[in-house]
C-alpha atoms as a PDB file:
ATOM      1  CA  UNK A   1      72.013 127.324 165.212  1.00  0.00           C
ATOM      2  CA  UNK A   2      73.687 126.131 168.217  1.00  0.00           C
ATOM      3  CA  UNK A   3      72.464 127.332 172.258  1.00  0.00           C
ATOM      4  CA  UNK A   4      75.023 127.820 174.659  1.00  0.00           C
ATOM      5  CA  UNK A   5      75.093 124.439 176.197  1.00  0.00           C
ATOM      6  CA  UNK A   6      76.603 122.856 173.053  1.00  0.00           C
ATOM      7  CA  UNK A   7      80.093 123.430 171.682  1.00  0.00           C
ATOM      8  CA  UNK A   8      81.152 123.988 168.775  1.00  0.00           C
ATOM      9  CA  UNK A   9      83.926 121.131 167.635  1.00  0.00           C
ATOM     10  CA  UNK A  10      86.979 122.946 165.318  1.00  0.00           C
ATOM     11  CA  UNK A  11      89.092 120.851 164.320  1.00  0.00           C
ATOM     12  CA  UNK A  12      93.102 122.127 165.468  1.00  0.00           C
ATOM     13  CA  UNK A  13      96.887 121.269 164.247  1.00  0.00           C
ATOM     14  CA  UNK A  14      99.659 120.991 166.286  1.00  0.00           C
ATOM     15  CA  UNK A  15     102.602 123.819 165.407  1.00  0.00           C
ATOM     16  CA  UNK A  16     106.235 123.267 165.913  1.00  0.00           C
ATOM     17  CA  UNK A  17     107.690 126.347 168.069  1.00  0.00           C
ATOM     18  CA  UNK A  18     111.560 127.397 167.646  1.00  0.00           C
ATOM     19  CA  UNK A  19     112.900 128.019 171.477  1.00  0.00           C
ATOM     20  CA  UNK A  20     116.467 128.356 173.064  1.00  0.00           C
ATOM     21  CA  UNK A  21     118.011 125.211 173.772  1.00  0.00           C
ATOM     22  CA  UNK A  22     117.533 124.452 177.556  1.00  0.00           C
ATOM     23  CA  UNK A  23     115.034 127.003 177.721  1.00  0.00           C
ATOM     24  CA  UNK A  24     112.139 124.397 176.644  1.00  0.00           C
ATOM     25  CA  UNK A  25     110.400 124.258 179.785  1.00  0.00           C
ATOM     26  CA  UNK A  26     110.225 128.407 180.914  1.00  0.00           C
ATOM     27  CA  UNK A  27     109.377 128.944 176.980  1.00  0.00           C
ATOM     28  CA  UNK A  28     106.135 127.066 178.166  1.00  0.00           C
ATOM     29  CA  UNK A  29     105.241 128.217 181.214  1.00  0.00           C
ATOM     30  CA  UNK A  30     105.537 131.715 179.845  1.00  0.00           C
ATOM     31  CA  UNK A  31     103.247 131.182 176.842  1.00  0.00           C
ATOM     32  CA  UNK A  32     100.387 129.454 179.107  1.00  0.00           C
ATOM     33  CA  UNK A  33     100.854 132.406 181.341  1.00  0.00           C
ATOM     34  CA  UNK A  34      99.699 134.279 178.415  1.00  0.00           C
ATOM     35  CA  UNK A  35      97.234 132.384 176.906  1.00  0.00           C
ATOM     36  CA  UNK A  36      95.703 132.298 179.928  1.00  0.00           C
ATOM     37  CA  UNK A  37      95.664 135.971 180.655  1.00  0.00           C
ATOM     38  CA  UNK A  38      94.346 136.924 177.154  1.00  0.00           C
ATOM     39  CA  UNK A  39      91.937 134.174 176.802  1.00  0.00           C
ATOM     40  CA  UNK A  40      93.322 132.557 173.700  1.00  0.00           C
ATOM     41  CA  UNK A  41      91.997 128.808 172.120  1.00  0.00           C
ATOM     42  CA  UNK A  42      95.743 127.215 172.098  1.00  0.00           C
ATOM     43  CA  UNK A  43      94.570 123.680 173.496  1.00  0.00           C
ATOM     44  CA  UNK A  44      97.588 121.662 174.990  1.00  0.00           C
ATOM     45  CA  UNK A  45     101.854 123.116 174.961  1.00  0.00           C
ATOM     46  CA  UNK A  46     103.959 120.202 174.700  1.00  0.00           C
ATOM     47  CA  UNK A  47     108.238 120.599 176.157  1.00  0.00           C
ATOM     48  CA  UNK A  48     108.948 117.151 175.522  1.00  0.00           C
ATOM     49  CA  UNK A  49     112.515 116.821 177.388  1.00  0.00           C
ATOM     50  CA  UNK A  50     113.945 114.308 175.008  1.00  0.00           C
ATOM     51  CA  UNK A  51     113.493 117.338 172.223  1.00  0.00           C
ATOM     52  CA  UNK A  52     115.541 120.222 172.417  1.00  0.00           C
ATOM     53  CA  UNK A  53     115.178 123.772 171.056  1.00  0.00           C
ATOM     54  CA  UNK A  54     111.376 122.477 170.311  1.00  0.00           C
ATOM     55  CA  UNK A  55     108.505 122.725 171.554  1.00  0.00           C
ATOM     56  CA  UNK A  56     104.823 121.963 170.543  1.00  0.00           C
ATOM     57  CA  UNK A  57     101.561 124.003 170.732  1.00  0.00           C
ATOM     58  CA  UNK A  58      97.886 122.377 169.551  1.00  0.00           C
ATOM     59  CA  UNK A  59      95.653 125.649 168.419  1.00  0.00           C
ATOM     60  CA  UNK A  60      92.757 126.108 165.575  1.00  0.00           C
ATOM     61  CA  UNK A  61      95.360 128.310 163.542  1.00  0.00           C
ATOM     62  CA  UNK A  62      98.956 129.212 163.049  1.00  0.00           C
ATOM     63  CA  UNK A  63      98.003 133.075 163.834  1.00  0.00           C
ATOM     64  CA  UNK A  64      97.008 131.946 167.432  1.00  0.00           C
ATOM     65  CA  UNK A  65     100.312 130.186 167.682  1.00  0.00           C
ATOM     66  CA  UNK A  66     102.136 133.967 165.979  1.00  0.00           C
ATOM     67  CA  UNK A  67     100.096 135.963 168.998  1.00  0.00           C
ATOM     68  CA  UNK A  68     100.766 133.572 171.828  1.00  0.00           C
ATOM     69  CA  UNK A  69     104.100 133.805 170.850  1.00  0.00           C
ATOM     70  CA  UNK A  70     105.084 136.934 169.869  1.00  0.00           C
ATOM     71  CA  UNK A  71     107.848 139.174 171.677  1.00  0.00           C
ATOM     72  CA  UNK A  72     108.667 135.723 174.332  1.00  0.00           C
ATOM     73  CA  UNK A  73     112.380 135.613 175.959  1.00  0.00           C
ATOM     74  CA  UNK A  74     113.376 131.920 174.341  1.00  0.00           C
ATOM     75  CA  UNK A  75     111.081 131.848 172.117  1.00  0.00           C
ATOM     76  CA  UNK A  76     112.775 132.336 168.240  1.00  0.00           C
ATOM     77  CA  UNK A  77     109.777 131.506 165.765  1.00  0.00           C
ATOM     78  CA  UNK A  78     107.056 128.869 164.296  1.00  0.00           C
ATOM     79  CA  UNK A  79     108.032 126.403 162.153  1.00  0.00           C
ATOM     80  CA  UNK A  80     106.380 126.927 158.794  1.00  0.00           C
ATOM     81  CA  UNK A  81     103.433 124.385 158.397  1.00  0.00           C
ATOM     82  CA  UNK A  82     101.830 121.679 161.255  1.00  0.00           C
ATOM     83  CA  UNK A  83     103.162 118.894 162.496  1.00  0.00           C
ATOM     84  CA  UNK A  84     101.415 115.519 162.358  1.00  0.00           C
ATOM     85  CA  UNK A  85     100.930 113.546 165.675  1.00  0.00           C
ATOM     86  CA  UNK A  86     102.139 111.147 164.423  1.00  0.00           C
ATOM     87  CA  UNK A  87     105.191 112.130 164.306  1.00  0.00           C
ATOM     88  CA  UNK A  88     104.975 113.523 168.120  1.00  0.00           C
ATOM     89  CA  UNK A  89     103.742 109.955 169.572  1.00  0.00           C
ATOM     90  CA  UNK A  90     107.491 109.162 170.121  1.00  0.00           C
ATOM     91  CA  UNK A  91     107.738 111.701 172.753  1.00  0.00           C
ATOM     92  CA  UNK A  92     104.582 110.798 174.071  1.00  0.00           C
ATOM     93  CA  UNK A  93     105.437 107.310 174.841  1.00  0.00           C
ATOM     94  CA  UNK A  94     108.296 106.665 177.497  1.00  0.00           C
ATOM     95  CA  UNK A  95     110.167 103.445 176.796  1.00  0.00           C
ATOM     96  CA  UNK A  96     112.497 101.812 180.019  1.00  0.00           C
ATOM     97  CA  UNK A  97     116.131 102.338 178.817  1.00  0.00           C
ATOM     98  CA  UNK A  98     116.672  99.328 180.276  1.00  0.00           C
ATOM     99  CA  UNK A  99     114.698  98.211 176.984  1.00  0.00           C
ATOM    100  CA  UNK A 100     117.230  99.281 174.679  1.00  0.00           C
ATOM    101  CA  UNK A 101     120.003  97.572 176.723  1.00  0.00           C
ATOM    102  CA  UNK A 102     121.630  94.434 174.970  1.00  0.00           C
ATOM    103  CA  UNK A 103     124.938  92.332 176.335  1.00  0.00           C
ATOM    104  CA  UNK A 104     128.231  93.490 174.505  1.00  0.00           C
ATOM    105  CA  UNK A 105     127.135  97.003 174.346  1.00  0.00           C
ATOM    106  CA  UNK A 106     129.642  99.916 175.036  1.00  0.00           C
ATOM    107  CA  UNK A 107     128.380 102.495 177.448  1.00  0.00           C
ATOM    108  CA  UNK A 108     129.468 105.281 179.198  1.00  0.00           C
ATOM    109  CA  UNK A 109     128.816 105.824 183.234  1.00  0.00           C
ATOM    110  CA  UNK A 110     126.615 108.865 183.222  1.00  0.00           C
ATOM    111  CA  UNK A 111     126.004 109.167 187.353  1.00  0.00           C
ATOM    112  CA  UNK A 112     127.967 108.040 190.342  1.00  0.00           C
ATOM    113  CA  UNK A 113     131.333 107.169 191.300  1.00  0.00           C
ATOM    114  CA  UNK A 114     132.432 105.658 187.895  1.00  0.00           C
ATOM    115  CA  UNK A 115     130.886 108.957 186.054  1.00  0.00           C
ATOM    116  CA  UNK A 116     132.140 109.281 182.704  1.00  0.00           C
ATOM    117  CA  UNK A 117     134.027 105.528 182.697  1.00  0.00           C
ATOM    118  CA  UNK A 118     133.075 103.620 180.017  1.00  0.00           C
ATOM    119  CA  UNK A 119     131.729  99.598 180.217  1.00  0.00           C
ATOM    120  CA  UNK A 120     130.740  96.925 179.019  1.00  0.00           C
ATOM    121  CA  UNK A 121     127.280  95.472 179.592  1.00  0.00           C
ATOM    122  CA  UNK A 122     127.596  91.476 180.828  1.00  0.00           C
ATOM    123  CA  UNK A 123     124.180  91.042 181.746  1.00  0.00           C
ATOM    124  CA  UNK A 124     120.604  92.992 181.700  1.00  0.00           C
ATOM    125  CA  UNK A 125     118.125  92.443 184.041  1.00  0.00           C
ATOM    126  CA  UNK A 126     115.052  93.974 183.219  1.00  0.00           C
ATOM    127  CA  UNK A 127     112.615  93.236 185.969  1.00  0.00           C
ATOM    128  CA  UNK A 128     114.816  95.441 188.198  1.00  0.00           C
ATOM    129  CA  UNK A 129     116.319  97.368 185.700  1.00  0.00           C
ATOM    130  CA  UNK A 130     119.711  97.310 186.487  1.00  0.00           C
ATOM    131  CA  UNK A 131     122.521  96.381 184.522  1.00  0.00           C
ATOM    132  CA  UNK A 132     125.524  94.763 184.826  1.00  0.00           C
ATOM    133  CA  UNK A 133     129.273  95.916 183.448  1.00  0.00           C
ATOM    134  CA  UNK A 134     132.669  95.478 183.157  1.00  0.00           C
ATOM    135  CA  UNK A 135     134.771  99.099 183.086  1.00  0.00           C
ATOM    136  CA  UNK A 136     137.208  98.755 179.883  1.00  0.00           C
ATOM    137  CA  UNK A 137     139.306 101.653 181.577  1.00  0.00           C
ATOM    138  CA  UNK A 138     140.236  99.346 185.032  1.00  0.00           C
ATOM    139  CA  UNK A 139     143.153  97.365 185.121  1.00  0.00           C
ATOM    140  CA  UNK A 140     141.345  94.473 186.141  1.00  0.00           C
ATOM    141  CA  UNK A 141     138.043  93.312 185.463  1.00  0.00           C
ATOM    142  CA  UNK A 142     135.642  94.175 188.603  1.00  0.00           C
ATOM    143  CA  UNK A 143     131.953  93.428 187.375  1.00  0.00           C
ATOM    144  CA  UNK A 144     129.394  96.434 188.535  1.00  0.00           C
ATOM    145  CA  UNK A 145     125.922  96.798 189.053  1.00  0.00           C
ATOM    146  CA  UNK A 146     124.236 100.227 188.305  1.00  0.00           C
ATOM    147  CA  UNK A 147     120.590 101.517 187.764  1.00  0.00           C
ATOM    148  CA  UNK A 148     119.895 101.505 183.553  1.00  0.00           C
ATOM    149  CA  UNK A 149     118.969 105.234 183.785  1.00  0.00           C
ATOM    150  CA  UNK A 150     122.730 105.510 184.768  1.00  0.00           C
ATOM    151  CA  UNK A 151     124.213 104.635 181.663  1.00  0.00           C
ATOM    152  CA  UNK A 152     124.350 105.644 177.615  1.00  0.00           C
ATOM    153  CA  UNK A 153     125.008 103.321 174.625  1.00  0.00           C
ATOM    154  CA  UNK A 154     128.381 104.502 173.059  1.00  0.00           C
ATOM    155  CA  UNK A 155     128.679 101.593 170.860  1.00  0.00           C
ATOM    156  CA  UNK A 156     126.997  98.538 169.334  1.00  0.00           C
ATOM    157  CA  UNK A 157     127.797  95.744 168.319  1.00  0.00           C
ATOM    158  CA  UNK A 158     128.380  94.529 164.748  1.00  0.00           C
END
Protein backbone atom coordinates (compact mmCIF):
# COMPACT_ATOMS: atom_id res chain seq x y z
CA UNK A 1 0.00 0.00 0.00
CA UNK A 2 1.42 3.23 -0.91
CA UNK A 3 0.16 6.99 0.95
CA UNK A 4 0.00 9.86 -1.12
CA UNK A 5 3.40 11.26 -0.52
CA UNK A 6 5.09 8.41 -2.44
CA UNK A 7 4.89 7.76 -6.18
CA UNK A 8 4.41 5.14 -7.84
CA UNK A 9 7.55 4.45 -10.46
CA UNK A 10 6.05 2.84 -14.09
CA UNK A 11 8.36 2.19 -16.12
CA UNK A 12 7.57 4.14 -19.93
CA UNK A 13 8.83 3.65 -23.77
CA UNK A 14 9.45 6.17 -26.04
CA UNK A 15 6.96 5.99 -29.39
CA UNK A 16 7.93 7.17 -32.77
CA UNK A 17 5.07 9.69 -34.09
CA UNK A 18 4.46 10.06 -38.06
CA UNK A 19 4.06 14.10 -38.68
CA UNK A 20 4.16 16.36 -41.88
CA UNK A 21 7.47 17.23 -42.90
CA UNK A 22 8.23 20.82 -41.61
CA UNK A 23 5.42 20.60 -39.42
CA UNK A 24 7.66 18.88 -36.53
CA UNK A 25 7.65 21.62 -34.20
CA UNK A 26 3.53 22.85 -34.26
CA UNK A 27 2.83 18.85 -34.26
CA UNK A 28 4.35 19.31 -30.67
CA UNK A 29 3.15 22.17 -29.32
CA UNK A 30 -0.31 21.02 -30.26
CA UNK A 31 -0.09 17.61 -28.56
CA UNK A 32 1.34 19.21 -25.14
CA UNK A 33 -1.50 21.60 -25.47
CA UNK A 34 -3.54 18.58 -25.13
CA UNK A 35 -1.97 16.55 -22.82
CA UNK A 36 -2.01 19.21 -20.72
CA UNK A 37 -5.65 20.06 -20.94
CA UNK A 38 -6.80 16.41 -20.45
CA UNK A 39 -4.35 15.49 -17.87
CA UNK A 40 -2.64 12.66 -19.66
CA UNK A 41 0.91 10.71 -18.27
CA UNK A 42 2.92 11.35 -21.75
CA UNK A 43 6.32 12.36 -19.95
CA UNK A 44 8.69 14.33 -22.38
CA UNK A 45 7.73 15.19 -26.70
CA UNK A 46 10.86 15.23 -28.49
CA UNK A 47 10.98 17.50 -32.41
CA UNK A 48 14.47 16.88 -32.85
CA UNK A 49 15.24 19.39 -35.93
CA UNK A 50 17.86 17.24 -37.52
CA UNK A 51 14.75 14.54 -37.95
CA UNK A 52 12.12 15.24 -40.22
CA UNK A 53 8.53 13.97 -40.52
CA UNK A 54 9.37 12.45 -36.82
CA UNK A 55 8.82 13.12 -33.81
CA UNK A 56 9.14 11.39 -30.34
CA UNK A 57 6.75 11.02 -27.34
CA UNK A 58 7.93 9.08 -23.82
CA UNK A 59 4.41 7.67 -22.22
CA UNK A 60 3.57 4.33 -20.01
CA UNK A 61 1.65 2.93 -23.18
CA UNK A 62 1.15 3.18 -26.88
CA UNK A 63 -2.78 3.91 -26.22
CA UNK A 64 -1.71 7.20 -24.42
CA UNK A 65 0.42 8.02 -27.40
CA UNK A 66 -3.16 6.85 -29.92
CA UNK A 67 -5.33 9.49 -27.55
CA UNK A 68 -2.83 12.30 -27.39
CA UNK A 69 -2.70 12.00 -30.86
CA UNK A 70 -5.71 11.35 -32.35
CA UNK A 71 -7.59 13.74 -34.93
CA UNK A 72 -4.03 16.37 -34.83
CA UNK A 73 -3.47 18.68 -38.11
CA UNK A 74 0.29 17.15 -39.00
CA UNK A 75 0.06 14.52 -37.20
CA UNK A 76 -0.29 11.07 -39.66
CA UNK A 77 0.15 8.03 -37.14
CA UNK A 78 2.44 5.96 -34.49
CA UNK A 79 4.96 3.96 -35.60
CA UNK A 80 4.20 0.36 -34.71
CA UNK A 81 6.38 -0.70 -31.64
CA UNK A 82 8.93 1.69 -29.22
CA UNK A 83 11.87 3.06 -29.97
CA UNK A 84 15.02 2.46 -27.93
CA UNK A 85 16.98 5.54 -26.59
CA UNK A 86 19.48 4.45 -27.76
CA UNK A 87 18.85 4.97 -30.86
CA UNK A 88 17.51 8.72 -30.05
CA UNK A 89 20.93 9.77 -28.18
CA UNK A 90 22.16 11.00 -31.63
CA UNK A 91 19.71 13.73 -31.63
CA UNK A 92 20.27 14.37 -28.20
CA UNK A 93 23.84 15.16 -28.50
CA UNK A 94 24.85 18.29 -30.69
CA UNK A 95 28.25 17.84 -32.31
CA UNK A 96 30.19 21.39 -33.76
CA UNK A 97 30.06 20.94 -37.60
CA UNK A 98 33.14 22.36 -37.51
CA UNK A 99 33.97 18.71 -36.12
CA UNK A 100 33.15 16.98 -39.15
CA UNK A 101 35.20 19.45 -41.27
CA UNK A 102 38.47 17.93 -42.86
CA UNK A 103 40.96 19.83 -45.59
CA UNK A 104 40.16 18.72 -49.28
CA UNK A 105 36.54 18.49 -48.63
CA UNK A 106 33.94 19.76 -51.25
CA UNK A 107 31.28 21.98 -49.82
CA UNK A 108 28.66 24.01 -50.84
CA UNK A 109 28.11 27.86 -49.47
CA UNK A 110 24.84 27.54 -47.65
CA UNK A 111 24.54 31.48 -46.28
CA UNK A 112 25.93 34.75 -47.48
CA UNK A 113 27.19 36.31 -50.48
CA UNK A 114 28.76 33.13 -52.05
CA UNK A 115 25.28 31.15 -51.27
CA UNK A 116 25.05 28.12 -53.19
CA UNK A 117 28.99 28.34 -54.62
CA UNK A 118 30.73 25.45 -54.01
CA UNK A 119 34.58 25.23 -52.23
CA UNK A 120 37.10 23.76 -51.21
CA UNK A 121 38.16 23.60 -47.57
CA UNK A 122 42.19 24.72 -47.20
CA UNK A 123 42.24 24.94 -43.64
CA UNK A 124 39.90 24.28 -40.38
CA UNK A 125 40.20 26.07 -37.44
CA UNK A 126 38.32 24.72 -34.77
CA UNK A 127 38.82 26.92 -31.78
CA UNK A 128 36.91 29.62 -33.72
CA UNK A 129 35.13 27.53 -35.89
CA UNK A 130 35.59 28.96 -39.03
CA UNK A 131 36.80 27.54 -42.06
CA UNK A 132 38.75 28.36 -44.75
CA UNK A 133 38.01 27.78 -48.80
CA UNK A 134 38.83 28.14 -52.12
CA UNK A 135 35.47 28.62 -54.57
CA UNK A 136 36.03 25.94 -57.54
CA UNK A 137 33.42 28.12 -59.56
CA UNK A 138 35.88 31.59 -59.54
CA UNK A 139 38.18 32.17 -62.15
CA UNK A 140 40.86 32.71 -59.87
CA UNK A 141 41.63 31.36 -56.66
CA UNK A 142 40.55 34.00 -53.80
CA UNK A 143 40.85 32.06 -50.36
CA UNK A 144 37.59 32.81 -47.97
CA UNK A 145 36.84 32.66 -44.52
CA UNK A 146 33.23 31.73 -43.40
CA UNK A 147 31.53 30.54 -40.09
CA UNK A 148 31.39 26.28 -40.24
CA UNK A 149 27.59 26.47 -39.70
CA UNK A 150 27.76 28.17 -43.20
CA UNK A 151 28.74 25.38 -45.16
CA UNK A 152 27.69 21.48 -46.20
CA UNK A 153 30.03 18.59 -47.18
CA UNK A 154 29.21 17.75 -50.90
CA UNK A 155 32.10 15.55 -51.31
CA UNK A 156 34.92 13.61 -49.65
CA UNK A 157 37.77 12.66 -50.32
CA UNK A 158 38.98 9.23 -51.46
Amino acid sequence: MTSENQTVKTSSSIYAIRTTAGQERNAATMIEIRVKANDLPIYSILAPETLRGYIFIEAPGPHFVDEVISGLKHVKSRVPGSVNIDELEKYLLVKPVVEELEVEYIVEIISGPFRNMRAQITRVDKAKQEVTLELLEATFTLPITVHADYVKVVEKPK
